[in-house]
PDB file of N, CA and C in Angstrom:
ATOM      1  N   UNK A   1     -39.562   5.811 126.104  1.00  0.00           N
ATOM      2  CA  UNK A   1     -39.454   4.439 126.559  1.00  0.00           C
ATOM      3  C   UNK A   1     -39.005   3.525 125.414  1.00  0.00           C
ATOM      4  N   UNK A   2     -39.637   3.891 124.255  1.00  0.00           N
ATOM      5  CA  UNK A   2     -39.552   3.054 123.106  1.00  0.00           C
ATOM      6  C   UNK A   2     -37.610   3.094 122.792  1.00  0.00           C
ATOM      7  N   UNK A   3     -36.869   4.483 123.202  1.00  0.00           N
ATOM      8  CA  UNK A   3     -35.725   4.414 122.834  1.00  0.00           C
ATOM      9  C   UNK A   3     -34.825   3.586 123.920  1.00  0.00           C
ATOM     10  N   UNK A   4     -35.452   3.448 124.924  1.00  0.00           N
ATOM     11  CA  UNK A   4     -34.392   2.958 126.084  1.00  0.00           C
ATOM     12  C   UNK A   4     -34.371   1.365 125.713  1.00  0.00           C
ATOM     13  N   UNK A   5     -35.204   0.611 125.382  1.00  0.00           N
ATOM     14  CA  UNK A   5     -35.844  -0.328 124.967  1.00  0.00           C
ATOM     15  C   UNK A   5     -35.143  -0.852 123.591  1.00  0.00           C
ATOM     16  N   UNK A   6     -34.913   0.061 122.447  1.00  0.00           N
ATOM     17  CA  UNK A   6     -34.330   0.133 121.071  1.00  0.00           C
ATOM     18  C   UNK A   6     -33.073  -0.229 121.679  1.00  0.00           C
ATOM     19  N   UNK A   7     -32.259   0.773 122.540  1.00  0.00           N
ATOM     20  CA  UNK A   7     -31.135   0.558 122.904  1.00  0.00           C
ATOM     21  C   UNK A   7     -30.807  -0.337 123.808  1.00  0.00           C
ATOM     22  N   UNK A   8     -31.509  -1.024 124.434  1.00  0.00           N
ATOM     23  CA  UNK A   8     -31.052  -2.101 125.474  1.00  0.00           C
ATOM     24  C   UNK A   8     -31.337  -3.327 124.793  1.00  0.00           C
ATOM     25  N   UNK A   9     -31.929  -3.595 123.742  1.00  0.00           N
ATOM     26  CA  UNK A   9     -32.214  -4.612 122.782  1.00  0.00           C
ATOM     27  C   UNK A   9     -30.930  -4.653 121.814  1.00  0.00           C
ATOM     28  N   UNK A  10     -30.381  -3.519 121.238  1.00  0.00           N
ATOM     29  CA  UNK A  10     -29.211  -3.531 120.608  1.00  0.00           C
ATOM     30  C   UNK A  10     -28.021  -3.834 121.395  1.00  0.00           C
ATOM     31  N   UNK A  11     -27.969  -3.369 123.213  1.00  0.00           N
ATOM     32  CA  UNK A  11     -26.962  -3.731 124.135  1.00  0.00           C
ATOM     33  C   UNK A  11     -26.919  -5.313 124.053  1.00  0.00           C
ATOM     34  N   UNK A  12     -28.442  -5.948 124.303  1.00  0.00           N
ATOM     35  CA  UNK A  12     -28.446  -7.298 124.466  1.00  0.00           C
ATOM     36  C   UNK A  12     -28.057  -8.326 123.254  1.00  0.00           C
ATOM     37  N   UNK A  13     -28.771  -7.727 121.996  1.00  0.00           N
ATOM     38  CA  UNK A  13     -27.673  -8.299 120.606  1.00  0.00           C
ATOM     39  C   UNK A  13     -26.047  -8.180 121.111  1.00  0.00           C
ATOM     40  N   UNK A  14     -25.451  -7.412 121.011  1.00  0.00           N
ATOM     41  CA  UNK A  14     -23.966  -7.255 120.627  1.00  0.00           C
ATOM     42  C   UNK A  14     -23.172  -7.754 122.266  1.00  0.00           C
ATOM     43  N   UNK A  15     -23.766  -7.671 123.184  1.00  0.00           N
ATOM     44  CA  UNK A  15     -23.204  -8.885 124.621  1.00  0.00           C
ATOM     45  C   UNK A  15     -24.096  -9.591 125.405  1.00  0.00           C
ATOM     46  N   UNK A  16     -25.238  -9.687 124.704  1.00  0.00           N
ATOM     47  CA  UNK A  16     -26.194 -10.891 125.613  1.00  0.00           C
ATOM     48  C   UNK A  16     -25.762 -12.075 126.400  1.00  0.00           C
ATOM     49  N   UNK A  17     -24.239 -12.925 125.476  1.00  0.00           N
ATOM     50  CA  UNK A  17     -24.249 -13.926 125.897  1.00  0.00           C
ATOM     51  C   UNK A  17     -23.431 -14.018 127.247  1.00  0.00           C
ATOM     52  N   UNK A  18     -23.024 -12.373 127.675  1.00  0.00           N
ATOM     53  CA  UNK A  18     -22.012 -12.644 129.283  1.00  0.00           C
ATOM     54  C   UNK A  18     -24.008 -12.378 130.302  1.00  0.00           C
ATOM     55  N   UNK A  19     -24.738 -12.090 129.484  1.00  0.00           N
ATOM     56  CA  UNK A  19     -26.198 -12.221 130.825  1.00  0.00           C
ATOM     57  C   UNK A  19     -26.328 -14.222 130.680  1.00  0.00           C
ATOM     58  N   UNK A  20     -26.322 -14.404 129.179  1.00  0.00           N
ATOM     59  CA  UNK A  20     -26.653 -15.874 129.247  1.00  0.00           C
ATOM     60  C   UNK A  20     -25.727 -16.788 130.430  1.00  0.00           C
ATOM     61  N   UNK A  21     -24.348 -16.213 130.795  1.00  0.00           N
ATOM     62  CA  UNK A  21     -23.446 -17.051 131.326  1.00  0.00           C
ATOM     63  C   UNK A  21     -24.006 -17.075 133.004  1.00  0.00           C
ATOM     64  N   UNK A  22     -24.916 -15.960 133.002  1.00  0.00           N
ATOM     65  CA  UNK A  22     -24.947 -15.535 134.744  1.00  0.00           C
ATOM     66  C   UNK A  22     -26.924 -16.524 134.799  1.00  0.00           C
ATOM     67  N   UNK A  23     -27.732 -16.305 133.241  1.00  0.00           N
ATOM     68  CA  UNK A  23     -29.101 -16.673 133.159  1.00  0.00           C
ATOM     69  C   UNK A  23     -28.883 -17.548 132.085  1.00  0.00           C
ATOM     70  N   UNK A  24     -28.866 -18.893 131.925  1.00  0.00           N
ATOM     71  CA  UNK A  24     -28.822 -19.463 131.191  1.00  0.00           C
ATOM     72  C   UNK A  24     -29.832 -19.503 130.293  1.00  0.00           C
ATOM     73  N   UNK A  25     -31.367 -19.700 131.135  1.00  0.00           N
ATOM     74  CA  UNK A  25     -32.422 -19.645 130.523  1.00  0.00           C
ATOM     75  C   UNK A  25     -32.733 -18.321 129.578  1.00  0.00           C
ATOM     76  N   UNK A  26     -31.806 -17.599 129.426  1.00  0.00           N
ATOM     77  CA  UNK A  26     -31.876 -16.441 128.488  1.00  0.00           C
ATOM     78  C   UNK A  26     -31.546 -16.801 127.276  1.00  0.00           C
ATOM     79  N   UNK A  27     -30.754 -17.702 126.593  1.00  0.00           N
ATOM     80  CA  UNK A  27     -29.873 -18.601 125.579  1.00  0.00           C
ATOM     81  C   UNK A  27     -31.429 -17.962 124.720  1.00  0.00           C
ATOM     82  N   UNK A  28     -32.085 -19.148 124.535  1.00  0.00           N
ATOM     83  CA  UNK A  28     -32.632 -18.796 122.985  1.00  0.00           C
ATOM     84  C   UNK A  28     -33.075 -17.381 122.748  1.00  0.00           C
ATOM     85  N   UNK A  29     -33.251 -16.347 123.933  1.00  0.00           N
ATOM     86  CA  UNK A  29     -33.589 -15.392 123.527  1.00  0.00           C
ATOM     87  C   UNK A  29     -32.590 -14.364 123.067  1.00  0.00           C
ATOM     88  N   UNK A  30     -31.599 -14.739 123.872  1.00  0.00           N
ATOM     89  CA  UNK A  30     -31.007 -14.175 122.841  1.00  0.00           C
ATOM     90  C   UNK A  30     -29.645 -14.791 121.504  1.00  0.00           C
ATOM     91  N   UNK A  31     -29.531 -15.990 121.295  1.00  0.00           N
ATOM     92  CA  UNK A  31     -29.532 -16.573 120.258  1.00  0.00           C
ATOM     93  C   UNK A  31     -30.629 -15.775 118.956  1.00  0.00           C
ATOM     94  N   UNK A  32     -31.927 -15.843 119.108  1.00  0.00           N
ATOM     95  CA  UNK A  32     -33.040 -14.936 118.540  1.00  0.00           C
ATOM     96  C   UNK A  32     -32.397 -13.772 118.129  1.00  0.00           C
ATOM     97  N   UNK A  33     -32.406 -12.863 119.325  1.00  0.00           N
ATOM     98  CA  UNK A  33     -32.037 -11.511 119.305  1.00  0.00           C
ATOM     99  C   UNK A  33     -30.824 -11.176 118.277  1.00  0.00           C
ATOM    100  N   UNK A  34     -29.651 -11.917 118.378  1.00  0.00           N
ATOM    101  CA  UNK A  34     -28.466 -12.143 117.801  1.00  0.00           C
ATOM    102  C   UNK A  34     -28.915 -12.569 115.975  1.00  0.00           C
ATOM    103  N   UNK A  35     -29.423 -13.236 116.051  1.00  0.00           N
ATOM    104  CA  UNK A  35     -29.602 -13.863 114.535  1.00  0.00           C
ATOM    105  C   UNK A  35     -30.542 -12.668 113.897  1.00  0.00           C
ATOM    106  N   UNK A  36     -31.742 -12.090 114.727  1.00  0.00           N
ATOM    107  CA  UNK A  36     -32.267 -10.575 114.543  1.00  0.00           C
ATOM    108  C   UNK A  36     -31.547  -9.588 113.784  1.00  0.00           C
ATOM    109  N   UNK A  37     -30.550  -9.424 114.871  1.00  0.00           N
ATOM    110  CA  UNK A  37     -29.451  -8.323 114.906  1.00  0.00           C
ATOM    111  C   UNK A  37     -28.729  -8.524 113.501  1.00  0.00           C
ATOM    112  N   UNK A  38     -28.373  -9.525 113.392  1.00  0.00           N
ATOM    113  CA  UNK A  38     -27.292  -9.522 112.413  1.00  0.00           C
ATOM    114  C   UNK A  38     -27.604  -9.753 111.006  1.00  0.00           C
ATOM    115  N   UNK A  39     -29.089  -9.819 110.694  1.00  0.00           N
ATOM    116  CA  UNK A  39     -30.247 -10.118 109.768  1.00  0.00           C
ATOM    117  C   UNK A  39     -30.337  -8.905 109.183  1.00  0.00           C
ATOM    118  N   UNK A  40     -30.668  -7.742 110.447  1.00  0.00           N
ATOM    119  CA  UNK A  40     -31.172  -6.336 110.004  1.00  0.00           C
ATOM    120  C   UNK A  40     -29.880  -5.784 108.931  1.00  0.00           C
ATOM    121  N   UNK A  41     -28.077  -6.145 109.748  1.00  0.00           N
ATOM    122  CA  UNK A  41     -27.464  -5.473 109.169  1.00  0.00           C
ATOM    123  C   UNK A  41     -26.935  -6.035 107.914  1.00  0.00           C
ATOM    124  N   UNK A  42     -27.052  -7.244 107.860  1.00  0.00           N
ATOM    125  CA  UNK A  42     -26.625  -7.968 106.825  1.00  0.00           C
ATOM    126  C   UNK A  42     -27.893  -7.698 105.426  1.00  0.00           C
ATOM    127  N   UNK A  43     -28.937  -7.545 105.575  1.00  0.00           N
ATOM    128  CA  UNK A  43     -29.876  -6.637 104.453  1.00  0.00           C
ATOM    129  C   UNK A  43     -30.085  -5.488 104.685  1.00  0.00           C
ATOM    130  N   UNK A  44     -29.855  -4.546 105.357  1.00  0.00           N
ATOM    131  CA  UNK A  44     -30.385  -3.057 105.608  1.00  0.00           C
ATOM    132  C   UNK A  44     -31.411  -2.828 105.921  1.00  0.00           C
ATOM    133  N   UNK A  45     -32.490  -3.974 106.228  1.00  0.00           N
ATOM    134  CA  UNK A  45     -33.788  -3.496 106.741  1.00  0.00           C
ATOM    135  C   UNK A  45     -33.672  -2.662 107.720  1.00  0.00           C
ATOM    136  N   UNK A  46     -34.984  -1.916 107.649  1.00  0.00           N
ATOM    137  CA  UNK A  46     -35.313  -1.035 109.345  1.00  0.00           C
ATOM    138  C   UNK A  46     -35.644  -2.218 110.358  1.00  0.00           C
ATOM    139  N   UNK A  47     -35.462  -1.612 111.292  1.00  0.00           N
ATOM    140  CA  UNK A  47     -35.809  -2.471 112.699  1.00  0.00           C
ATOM    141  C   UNK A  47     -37.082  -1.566 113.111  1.00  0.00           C
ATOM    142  N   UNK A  48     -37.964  -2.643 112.900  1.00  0.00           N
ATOM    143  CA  UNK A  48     -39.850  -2.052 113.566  1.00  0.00           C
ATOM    144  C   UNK A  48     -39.444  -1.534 114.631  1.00  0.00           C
ATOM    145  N   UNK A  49     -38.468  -1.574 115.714  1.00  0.00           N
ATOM    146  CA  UNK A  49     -38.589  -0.137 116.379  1.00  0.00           C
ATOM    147  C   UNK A  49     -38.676   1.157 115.997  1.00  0.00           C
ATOM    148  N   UNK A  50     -37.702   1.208 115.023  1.00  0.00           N
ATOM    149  CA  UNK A  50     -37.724   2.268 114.785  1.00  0.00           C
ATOM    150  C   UNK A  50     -39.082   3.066 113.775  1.00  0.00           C
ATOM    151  N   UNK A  51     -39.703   2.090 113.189  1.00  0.00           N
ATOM    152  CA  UNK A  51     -41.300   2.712 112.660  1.00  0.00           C
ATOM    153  C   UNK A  51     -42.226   2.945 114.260  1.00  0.00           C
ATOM    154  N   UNK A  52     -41.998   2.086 115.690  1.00  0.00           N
ATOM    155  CA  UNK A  52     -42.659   2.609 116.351  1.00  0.00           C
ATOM    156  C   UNK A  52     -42.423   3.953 116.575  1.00  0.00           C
ATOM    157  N   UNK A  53     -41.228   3.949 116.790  1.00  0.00           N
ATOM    158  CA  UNK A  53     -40.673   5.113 117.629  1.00  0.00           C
ATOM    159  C   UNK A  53     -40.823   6.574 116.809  1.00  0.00           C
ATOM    160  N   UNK A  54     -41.016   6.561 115.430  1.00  0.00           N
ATOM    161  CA  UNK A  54     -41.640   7.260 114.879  1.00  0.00           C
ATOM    162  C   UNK A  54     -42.961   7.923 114.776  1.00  0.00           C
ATOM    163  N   UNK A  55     -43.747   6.644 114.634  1.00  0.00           N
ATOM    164  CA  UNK A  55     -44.809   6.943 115.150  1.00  0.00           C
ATOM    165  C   UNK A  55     -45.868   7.535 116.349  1.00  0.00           C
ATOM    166  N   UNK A  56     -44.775   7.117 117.026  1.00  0.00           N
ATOM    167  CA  UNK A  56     -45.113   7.623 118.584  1.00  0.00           C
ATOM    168  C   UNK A  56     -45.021   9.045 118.708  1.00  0.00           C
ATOM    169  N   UNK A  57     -43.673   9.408 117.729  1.00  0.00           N
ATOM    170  CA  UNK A  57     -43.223  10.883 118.038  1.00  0.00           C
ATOM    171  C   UNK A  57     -44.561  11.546 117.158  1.00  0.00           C
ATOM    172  N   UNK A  58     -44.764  10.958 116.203  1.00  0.00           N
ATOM    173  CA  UNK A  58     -46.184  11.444 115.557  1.00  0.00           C
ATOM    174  C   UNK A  58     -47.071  11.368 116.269  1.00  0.00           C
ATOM    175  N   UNK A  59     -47.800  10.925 116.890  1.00  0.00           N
ATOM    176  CA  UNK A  59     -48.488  11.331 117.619  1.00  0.00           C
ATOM    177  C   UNK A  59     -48.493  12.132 118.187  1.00  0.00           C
ATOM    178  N   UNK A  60     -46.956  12.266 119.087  1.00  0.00           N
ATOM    179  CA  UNK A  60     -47.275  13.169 120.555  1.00  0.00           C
ATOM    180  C   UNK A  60     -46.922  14.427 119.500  1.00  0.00           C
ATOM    181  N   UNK A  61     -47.059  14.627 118.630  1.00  0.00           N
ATOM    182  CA  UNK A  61     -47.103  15.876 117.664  1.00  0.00           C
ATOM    183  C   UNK A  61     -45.714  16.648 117.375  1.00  0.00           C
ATOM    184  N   UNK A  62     -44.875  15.797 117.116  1.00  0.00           N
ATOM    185  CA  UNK A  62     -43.084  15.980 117.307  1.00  0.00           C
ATOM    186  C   UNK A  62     -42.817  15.523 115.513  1.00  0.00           C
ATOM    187  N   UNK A  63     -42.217  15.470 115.135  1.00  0.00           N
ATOM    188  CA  UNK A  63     -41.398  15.263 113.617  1.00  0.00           C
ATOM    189  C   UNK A  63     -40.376  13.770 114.031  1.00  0.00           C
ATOM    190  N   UNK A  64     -41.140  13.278 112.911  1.00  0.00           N
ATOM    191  CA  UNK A  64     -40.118  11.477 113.015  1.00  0.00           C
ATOM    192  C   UNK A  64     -38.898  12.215 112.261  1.00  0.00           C
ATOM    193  N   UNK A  65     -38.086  10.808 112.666  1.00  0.00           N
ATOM    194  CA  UNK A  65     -36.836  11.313 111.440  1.00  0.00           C
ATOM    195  C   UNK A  65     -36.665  10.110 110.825  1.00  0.00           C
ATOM    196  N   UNK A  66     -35.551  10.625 109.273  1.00  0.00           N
ATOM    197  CA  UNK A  66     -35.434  10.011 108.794  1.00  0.00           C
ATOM    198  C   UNK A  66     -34.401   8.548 109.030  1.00  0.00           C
ATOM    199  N   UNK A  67     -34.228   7.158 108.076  1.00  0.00           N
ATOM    200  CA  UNK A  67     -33.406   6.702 108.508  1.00  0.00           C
ATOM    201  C   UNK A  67     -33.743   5.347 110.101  1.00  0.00           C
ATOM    202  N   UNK A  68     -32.855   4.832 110.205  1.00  0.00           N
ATOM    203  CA  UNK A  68     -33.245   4.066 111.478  1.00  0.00           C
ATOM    204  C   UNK A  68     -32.699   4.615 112.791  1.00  0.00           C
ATOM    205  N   UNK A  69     -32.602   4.093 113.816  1.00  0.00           N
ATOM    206  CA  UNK A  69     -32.262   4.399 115.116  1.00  0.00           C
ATOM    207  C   UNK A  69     -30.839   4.369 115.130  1.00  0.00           C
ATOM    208  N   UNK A  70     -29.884   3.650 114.279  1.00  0.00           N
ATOM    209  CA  UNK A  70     -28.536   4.045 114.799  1.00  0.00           C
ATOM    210  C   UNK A  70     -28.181   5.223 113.989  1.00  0.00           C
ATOM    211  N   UNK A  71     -28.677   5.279 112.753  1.00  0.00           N
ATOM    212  CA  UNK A  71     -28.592   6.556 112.033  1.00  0.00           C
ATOM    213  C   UNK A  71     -28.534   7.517 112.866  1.00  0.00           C
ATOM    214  N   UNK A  72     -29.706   8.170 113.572  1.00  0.00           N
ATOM    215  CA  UNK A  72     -30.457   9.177 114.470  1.00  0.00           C
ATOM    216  C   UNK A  72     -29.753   9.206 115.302  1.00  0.00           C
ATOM    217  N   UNK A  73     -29.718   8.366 116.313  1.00  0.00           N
ATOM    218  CA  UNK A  73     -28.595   8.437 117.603  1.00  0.00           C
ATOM    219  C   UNK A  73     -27.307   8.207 118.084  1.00  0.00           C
ATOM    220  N   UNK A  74     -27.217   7.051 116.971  1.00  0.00           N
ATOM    221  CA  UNK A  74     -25.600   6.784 117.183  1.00  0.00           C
ATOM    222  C   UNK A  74     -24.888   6.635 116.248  1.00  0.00           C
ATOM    223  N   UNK A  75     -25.181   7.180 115.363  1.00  0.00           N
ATOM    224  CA  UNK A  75     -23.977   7.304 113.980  1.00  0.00           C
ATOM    225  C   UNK A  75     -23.153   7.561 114.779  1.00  0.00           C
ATOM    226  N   UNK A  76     -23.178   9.397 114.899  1.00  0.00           N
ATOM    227  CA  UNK A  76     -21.444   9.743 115.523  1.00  0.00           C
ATOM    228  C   UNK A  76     -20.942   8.723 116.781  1.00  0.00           C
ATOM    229  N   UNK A  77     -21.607   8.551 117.287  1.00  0.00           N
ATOM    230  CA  UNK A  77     -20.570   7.520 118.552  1.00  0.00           C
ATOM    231  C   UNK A  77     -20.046   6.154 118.474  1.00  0.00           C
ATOM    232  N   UNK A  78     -20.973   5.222 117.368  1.00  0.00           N
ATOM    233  CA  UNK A  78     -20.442   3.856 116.782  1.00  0.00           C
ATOM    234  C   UNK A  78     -20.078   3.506 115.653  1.00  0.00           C
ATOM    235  N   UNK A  79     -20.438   4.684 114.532  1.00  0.00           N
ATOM    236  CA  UNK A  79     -20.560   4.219 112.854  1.00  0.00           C
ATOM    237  C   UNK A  79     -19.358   5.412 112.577  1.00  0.00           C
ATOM    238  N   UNK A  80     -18.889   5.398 111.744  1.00  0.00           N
ATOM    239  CA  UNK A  80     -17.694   6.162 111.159  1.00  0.00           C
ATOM    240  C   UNK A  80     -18.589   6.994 110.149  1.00  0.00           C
ATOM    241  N   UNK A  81     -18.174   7.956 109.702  1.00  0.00           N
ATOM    242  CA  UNK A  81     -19.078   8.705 108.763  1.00  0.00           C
ATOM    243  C   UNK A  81     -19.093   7.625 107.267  1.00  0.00           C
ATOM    244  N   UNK A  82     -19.876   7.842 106.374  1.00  0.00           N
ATOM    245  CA  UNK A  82     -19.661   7.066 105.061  1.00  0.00           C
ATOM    246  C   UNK A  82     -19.847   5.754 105.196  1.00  0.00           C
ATOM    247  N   UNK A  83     -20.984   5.148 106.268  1.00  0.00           N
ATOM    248  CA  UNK A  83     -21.177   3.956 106.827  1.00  0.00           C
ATOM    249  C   UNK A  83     -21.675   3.347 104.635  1.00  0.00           C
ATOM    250  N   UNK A  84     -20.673   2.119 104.620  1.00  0.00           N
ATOM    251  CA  UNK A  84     -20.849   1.184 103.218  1.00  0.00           C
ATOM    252  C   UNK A  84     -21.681   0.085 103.626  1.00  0.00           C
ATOM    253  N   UNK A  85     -21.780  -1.017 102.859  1.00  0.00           N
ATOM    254  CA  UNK A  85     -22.608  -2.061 102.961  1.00  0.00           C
ATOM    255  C   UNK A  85     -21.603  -3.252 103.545  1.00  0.00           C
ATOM    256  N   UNK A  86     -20.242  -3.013 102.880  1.00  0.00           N
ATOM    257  CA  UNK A  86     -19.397  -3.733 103.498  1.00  0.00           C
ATOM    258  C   UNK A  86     -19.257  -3.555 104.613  1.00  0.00           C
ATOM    259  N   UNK A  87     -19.168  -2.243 105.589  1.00  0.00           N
ATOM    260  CA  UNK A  87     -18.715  -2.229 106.722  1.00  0.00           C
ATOM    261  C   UNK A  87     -19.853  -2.121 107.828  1.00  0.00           C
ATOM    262  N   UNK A  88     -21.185  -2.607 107.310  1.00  0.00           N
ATOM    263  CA  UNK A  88     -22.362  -2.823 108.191  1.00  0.00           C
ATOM    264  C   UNK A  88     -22.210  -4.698 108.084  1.00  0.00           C
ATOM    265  N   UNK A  89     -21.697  -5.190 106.926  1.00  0.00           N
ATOM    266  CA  UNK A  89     -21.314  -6.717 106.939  1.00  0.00           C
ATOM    267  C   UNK A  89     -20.241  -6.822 108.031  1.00  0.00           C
ATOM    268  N   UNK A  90     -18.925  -6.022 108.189  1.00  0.00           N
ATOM    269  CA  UNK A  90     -18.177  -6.002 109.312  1.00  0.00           C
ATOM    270  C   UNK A  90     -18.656  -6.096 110.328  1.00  0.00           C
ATOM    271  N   UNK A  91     -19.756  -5.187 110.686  1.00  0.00           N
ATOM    272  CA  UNK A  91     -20.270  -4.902 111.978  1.00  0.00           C
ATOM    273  C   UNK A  91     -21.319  -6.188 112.170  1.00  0.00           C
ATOM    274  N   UNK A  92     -21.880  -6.599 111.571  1.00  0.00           N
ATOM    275  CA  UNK A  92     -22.228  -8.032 111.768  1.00  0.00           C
ATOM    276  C   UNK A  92     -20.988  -8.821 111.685  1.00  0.00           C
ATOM    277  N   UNK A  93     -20.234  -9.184 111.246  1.00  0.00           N
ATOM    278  CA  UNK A  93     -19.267 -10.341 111.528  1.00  0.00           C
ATOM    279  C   UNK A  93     -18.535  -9.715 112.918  1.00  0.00           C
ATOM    280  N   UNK A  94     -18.705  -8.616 113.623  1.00  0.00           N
ATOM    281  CA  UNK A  94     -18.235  -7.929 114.668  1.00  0.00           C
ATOM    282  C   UNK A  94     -18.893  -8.671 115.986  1.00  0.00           C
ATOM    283  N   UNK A  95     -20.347  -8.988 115.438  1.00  0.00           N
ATOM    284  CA  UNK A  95     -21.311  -8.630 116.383  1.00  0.00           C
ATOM    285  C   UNK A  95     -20.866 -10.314 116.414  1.00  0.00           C
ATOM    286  N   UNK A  96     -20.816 -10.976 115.443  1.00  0.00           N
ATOM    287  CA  UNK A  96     -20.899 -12.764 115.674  1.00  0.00           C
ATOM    288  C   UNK A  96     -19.362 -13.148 116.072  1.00  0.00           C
ATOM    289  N   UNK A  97     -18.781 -12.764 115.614  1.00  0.00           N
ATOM    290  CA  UNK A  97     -17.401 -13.320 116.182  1.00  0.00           C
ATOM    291  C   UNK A  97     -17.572 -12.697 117.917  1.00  0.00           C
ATOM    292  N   UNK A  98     -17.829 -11.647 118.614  1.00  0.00           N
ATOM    293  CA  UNK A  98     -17.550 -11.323 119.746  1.00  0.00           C
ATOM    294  C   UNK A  98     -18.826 -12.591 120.864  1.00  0.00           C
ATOM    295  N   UNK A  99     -20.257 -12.526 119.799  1.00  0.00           N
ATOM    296  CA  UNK A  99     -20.470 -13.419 120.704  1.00  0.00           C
ATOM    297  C   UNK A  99     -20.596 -14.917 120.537  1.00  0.00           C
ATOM    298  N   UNK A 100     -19.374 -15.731 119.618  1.00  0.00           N
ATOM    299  CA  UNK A 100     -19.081 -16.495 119.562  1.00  0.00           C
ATOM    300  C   UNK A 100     -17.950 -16.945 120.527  1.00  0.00           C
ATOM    301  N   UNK A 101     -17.444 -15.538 120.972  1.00  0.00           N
ATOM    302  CA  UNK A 101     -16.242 -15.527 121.806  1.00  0.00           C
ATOM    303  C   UNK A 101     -16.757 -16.179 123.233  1.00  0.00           C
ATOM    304  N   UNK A 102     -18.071 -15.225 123.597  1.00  0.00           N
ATOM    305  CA  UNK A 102     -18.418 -15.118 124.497  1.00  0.00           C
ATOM    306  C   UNK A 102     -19.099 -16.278 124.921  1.00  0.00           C
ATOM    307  N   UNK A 103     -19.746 -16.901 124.003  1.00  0.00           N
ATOM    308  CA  UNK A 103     -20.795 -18.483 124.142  1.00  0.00           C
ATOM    309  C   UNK A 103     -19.255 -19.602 124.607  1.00  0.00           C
ATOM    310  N   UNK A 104     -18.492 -19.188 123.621  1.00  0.00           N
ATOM    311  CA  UNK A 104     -16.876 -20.023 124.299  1.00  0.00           C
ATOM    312  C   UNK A 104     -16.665 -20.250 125.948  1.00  0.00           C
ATOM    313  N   UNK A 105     -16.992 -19.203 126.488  1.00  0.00           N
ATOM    314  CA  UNK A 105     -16.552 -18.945 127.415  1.00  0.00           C
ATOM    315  C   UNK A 105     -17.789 -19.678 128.529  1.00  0.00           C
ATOM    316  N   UNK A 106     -18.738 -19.256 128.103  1.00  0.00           N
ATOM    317  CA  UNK A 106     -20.341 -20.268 128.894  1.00  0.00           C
ATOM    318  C   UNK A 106     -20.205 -21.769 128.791  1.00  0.00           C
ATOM    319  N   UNK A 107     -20.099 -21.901 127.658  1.00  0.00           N
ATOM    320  CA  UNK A 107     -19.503 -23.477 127.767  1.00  0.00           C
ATOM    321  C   UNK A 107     -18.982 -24.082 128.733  1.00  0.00           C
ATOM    322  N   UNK A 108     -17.279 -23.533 128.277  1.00  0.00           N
ATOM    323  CA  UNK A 108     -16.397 -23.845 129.209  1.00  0.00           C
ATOM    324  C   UNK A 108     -16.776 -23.997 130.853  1.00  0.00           C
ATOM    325  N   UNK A 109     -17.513 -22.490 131.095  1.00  0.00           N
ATOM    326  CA  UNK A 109     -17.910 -22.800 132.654  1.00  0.00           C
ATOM    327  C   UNK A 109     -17.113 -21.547 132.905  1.00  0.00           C
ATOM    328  N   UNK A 110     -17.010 -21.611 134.377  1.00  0.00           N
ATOM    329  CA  UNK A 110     -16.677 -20.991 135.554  1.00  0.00           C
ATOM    330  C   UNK A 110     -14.580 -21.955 135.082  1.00  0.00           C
ATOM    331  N   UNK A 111     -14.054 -20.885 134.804  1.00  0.00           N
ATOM    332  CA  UNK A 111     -12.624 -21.170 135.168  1.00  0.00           C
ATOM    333  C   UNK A 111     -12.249 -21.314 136.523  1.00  0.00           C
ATOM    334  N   UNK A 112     -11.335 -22.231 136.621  1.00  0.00           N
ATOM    335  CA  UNK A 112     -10.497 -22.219 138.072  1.00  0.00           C
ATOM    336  C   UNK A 112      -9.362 -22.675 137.620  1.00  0.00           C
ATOM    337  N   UNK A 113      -8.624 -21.432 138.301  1.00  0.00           N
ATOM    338  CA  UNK A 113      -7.075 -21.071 138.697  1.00  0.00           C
ATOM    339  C   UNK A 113      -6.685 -22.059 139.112  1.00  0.00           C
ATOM    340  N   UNK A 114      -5.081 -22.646 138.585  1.00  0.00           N
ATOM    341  CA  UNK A 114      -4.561 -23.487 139.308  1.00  0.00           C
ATOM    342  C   UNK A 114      -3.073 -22.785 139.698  1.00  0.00           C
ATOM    343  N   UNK A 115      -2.827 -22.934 140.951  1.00  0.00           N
ATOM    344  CA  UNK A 115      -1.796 -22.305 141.706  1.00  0.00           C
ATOM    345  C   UNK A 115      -0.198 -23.409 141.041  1.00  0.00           C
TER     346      UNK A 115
END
């Protein structure tokens, strides 16, 4: 549970703001989430999920691993091998420019076509 959760929290960082356009009342949370997100990668901290999710596996008597949650699960599918410090700064200026794009677009509103 703890991973579906890790990962739908990282979904909601990197495009929260097309839910904000449909739930407005979602804005500061994820404004939050976003400034979170881009905190962790911009210093390298772990994300306390991932000490839960460790822990948990300790318990249920399984081996944590090392590293954080994108390490573990999604290096190969989002991170390029030889992930630098610069290109976790990319991936934050990735994460803010797309949903700067996207808050653009809430603003604005609901477009209408003119014929």
């Amino acid at each position: 549970m703890v991973l579906a959760v890790h990962l739908g929290f990282i979904l909601f960082v990197v495009a929260g703001a097309a839910l904000v356009a449909r739930r407005y009342r979602l804005l500061p949370l994820h404004l939050a989430a976003v400034a979170w997100g881009i905190a962790l990668e911009a210093t390298g901290a772990a994300c306390p999920l991932t000490g839960l999710e460790n822990h948990l596996r300790m318990l249920a008597g399984t081996a944590g691993y090392a590293g954080g949650f994108v390490d573990h699960y999604l290096v190969a599918l989002i991170y390029p091998s030889g992930l630098t410090r610069a290109m976790q700064w990319g991936l934050a200026g990735i994460v803010l420019v797309l949903n700067a794009v996207l808050y653009a677009r809430v603003v604005r509103g609901p477009r209408r076509d003119r014929d």
